[in-house]
C-alpha atoms as a PDB file:
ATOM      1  CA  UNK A   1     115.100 139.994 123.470  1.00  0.00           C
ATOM      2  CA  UNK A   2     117.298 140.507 126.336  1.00  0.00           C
ATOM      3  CA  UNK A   3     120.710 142.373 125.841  1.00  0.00           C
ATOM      4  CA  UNK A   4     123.404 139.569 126.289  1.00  0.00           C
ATOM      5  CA  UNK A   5     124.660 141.134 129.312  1.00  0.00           C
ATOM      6  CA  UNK A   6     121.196 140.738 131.100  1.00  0.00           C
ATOM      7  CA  UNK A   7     121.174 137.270 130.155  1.00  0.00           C
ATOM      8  CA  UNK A   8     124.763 136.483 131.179  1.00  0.00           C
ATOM      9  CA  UNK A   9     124.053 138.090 134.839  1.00  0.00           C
ATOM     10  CA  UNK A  10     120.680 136.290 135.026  1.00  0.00           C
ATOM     11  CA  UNK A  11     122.606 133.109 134.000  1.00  0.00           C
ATOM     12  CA  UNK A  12     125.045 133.539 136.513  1.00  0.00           C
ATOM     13  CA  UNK A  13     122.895 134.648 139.399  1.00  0.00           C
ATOM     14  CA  UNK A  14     120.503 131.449 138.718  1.00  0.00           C
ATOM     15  CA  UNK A  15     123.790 128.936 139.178  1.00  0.00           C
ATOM     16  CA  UNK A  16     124.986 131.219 141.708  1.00  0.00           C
ATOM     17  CA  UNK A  17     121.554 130.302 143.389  1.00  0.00           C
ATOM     18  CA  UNK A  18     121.871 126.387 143.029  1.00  0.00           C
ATOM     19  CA  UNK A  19     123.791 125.563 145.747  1.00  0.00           C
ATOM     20  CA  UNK A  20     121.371 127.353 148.321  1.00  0.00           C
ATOM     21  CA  UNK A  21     118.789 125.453 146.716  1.00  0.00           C
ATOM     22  CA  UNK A  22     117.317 123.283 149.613  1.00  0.00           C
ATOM     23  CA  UNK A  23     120.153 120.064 148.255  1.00  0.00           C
ATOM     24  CA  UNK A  24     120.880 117.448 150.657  1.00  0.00           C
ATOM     25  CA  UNK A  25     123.180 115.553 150.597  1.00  0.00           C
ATOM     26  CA  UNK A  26     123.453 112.392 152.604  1.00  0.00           C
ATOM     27  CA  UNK A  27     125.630 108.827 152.873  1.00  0.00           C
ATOM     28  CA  UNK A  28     124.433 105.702 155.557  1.00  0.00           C
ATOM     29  CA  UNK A  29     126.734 102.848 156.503  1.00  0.00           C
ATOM     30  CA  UNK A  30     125.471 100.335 158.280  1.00  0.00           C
ATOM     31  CA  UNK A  31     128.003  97.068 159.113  1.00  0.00           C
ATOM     32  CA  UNK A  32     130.910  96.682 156.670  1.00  0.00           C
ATOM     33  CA  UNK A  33     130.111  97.031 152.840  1.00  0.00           C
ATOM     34  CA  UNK A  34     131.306  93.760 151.729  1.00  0.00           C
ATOM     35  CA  UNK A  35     132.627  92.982 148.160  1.00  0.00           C
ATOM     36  CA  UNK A  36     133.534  90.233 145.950  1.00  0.00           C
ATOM     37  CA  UNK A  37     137.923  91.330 147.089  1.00  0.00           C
ATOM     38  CA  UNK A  38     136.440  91.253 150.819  1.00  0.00           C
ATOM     39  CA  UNK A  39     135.569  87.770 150.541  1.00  0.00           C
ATOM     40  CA  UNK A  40     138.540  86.426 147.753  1.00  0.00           C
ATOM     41  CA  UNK A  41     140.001  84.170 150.751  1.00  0.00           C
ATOM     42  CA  UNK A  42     136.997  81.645 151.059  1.00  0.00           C
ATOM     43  CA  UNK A  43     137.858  78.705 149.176  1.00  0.00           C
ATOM     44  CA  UNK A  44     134.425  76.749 149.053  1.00  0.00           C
ATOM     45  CA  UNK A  45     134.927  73.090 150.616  1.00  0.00           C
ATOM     46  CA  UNK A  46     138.169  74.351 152.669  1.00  0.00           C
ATOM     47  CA  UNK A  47     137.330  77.442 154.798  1.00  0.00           C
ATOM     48  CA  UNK A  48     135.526  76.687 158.024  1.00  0.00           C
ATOM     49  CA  UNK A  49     132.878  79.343 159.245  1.00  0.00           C
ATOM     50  CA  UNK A  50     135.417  79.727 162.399  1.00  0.00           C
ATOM     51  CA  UNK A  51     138.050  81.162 159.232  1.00  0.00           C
ATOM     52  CA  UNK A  52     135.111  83.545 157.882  1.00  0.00           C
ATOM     53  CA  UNK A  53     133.893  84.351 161.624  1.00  0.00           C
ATOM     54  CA  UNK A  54     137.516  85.545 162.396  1.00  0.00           C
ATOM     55  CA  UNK A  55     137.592  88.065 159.268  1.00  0.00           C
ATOM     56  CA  UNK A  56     134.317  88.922 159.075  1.00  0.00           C
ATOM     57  CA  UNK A  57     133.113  88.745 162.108  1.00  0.00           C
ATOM     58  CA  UNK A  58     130.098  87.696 163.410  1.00  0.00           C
ATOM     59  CA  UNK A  59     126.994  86.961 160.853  1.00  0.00           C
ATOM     60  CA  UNK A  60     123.598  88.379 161.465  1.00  0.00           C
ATOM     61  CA  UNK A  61     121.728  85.207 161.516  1.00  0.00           C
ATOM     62  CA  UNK A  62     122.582  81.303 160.838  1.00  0.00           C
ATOM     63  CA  UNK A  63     119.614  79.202 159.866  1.00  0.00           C
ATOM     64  CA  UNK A  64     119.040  75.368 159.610  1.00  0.00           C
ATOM     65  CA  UNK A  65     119.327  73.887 156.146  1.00  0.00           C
ATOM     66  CA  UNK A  66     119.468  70.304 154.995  1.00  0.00           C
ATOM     67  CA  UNK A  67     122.631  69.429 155.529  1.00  0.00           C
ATOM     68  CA  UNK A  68     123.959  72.168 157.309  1.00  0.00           C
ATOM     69  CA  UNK A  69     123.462  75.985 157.687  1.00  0.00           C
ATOM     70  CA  UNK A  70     123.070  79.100 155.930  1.00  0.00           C
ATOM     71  CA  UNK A  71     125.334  81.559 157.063  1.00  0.00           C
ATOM     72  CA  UNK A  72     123.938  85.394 156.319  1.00  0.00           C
ATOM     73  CA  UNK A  73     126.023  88.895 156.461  1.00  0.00           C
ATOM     74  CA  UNK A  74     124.012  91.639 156.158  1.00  0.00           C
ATOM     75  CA  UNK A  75     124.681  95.014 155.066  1.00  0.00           C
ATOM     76  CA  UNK A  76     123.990  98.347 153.914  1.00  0.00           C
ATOM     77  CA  UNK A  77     125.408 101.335 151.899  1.00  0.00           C
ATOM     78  CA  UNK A  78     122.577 104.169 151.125  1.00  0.00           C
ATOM     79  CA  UNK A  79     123.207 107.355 149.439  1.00  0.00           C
ATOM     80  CA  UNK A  80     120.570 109.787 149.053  1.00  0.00           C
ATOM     81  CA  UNK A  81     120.129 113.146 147.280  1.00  0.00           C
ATOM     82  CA  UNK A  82     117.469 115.771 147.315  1.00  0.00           C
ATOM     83  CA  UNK A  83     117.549 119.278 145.495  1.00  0.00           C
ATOM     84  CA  UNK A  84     113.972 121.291 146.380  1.00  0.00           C
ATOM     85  CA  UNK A  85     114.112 123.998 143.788  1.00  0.00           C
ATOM     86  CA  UNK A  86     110.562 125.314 144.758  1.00  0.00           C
ATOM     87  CA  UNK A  87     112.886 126.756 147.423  1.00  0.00           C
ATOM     88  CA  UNK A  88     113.742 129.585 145.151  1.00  0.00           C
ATOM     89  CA  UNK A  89     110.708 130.801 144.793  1.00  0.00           C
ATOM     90  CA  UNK A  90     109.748 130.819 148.337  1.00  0.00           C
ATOM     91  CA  UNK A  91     110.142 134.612 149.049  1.00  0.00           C
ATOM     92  CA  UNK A  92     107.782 135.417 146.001  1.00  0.00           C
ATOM     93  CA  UNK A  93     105.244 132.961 146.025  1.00  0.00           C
ATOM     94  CA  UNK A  94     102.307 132.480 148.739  1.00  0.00           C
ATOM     95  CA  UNK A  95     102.497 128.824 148.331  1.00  0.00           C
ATOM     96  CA  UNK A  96     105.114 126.750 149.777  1.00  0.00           C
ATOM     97  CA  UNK A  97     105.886 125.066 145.882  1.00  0.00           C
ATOM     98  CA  UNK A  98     107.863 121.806 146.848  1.00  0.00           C
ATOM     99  CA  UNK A  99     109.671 121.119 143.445  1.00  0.00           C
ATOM    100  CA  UNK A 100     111.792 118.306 144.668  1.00  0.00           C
ATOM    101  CA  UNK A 101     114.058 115.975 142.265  1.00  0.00           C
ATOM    102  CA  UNK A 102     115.794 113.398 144.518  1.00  0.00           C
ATOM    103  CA  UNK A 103     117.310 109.869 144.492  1.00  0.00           C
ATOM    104  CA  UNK A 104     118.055 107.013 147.000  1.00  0.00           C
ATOM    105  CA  UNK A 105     119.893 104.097 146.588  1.00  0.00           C
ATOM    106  CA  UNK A 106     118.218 101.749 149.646  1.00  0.00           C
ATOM    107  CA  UNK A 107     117.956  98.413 149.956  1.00  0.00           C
ATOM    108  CA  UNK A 108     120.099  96.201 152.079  1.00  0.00           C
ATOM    109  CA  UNK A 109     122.720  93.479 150.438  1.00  0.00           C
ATOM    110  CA  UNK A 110     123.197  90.463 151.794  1.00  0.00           C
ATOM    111  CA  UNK A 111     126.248  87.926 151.455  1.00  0.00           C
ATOM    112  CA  UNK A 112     125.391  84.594 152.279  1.00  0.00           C
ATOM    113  CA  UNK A 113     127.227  80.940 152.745  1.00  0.00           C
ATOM    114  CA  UNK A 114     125.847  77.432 152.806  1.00  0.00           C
ATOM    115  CA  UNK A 115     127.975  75.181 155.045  1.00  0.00           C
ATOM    116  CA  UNK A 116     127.508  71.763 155.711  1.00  0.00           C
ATOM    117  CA  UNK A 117     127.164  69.630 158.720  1.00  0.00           C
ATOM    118  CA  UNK A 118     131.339  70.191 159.421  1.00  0.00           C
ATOM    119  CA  UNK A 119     130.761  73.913 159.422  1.00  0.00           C
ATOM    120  CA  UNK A 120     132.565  73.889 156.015  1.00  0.00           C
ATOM    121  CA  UNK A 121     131.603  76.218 153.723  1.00  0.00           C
ATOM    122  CA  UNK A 122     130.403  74.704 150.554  1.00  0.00           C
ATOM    123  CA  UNK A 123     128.624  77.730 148.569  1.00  0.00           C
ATOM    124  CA  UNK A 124     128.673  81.488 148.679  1.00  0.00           C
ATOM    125  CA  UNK A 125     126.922  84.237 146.897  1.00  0.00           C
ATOM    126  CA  UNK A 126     125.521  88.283 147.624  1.00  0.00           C
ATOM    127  CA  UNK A 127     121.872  87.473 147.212  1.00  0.00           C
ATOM    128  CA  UNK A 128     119.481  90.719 146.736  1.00  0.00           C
ATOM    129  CA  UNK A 129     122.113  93.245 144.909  1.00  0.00           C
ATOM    130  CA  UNK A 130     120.231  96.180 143.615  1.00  0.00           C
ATOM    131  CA  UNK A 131     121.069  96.845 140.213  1.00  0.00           C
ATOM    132  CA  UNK A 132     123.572  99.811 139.485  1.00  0.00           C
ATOM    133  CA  UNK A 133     121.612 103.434 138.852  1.00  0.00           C
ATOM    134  CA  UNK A 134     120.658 104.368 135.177  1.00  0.00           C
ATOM    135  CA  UNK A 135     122.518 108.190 136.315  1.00  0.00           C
ATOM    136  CA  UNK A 136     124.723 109.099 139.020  1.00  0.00           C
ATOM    137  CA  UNK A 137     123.757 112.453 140.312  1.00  0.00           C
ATOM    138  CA  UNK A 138     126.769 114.659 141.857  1.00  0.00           C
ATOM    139  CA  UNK A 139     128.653 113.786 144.047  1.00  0.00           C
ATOM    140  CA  UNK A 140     127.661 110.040 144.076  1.00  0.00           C
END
């Protein structure tokens, strides 16, 4: 067994260690994250798509529907960690050891209206959500 102060400096040299430890650390934005408060001032049957065109600005795509048109915004807010701790061993070991532990949270949201033949909007819902993470790693 290893005297305690051994095993204190070999504690604190190992989390010393972890932040030069091959993590990355990285956030991607792509159009405006909306959310349910982004959206509160579409009343369905009263806002025009002109109203929701001048707030949100322009959709990615409109298609035909029967009756009207679906109306899609789409967006995207990825976060993505990586920690490598094969990188540790790197100046000891012949092998390049890749002991990687990461996370992403891709996938692209959509928020999408139906309006009718008026350009009235009559429904809206985020379509393809992906469900919230079972853990959160730091600093997510």
């Amino acid at each position: 067994m290893l005297p305690r102060t051994v095993s204190r400096t070999f504690l604190f040299a190992a989390i010393l260690m972890m932040p030069l430890s091959g993590c990355n650390v990285a956030r991607l934005t792509i159009n405006t994250p909306l959310t349910p408060q982004t959206v509160s001032f579409i009343t369905e049957g009263q806002t025009t798509l002109t109203d929701v065109v001048n707030k949100l600005g322009a959709p990615d795509s409109i298609t035909d529907a029967e009756g009207g048109a679906v109306v899609t915004y789409r967006f995207l807010n990825a976060k993505y960690s990586r920690v490598n701790f094969g990188w540790l061993v790197k100046p000891w070991s012949p092998v390049d050891p890749d002991l990687v532990f990461s996370r992403s949270g891709m996938g692209t949201d959509a928020f999408e209206l139906l309006c009718d033949s008026n350009w009235v909007v009559t429904h809206q819902a985020f379509v393809r959500h992906r469900p919230d993470p079972l853990f959160t790693p730091y600093p997510f």
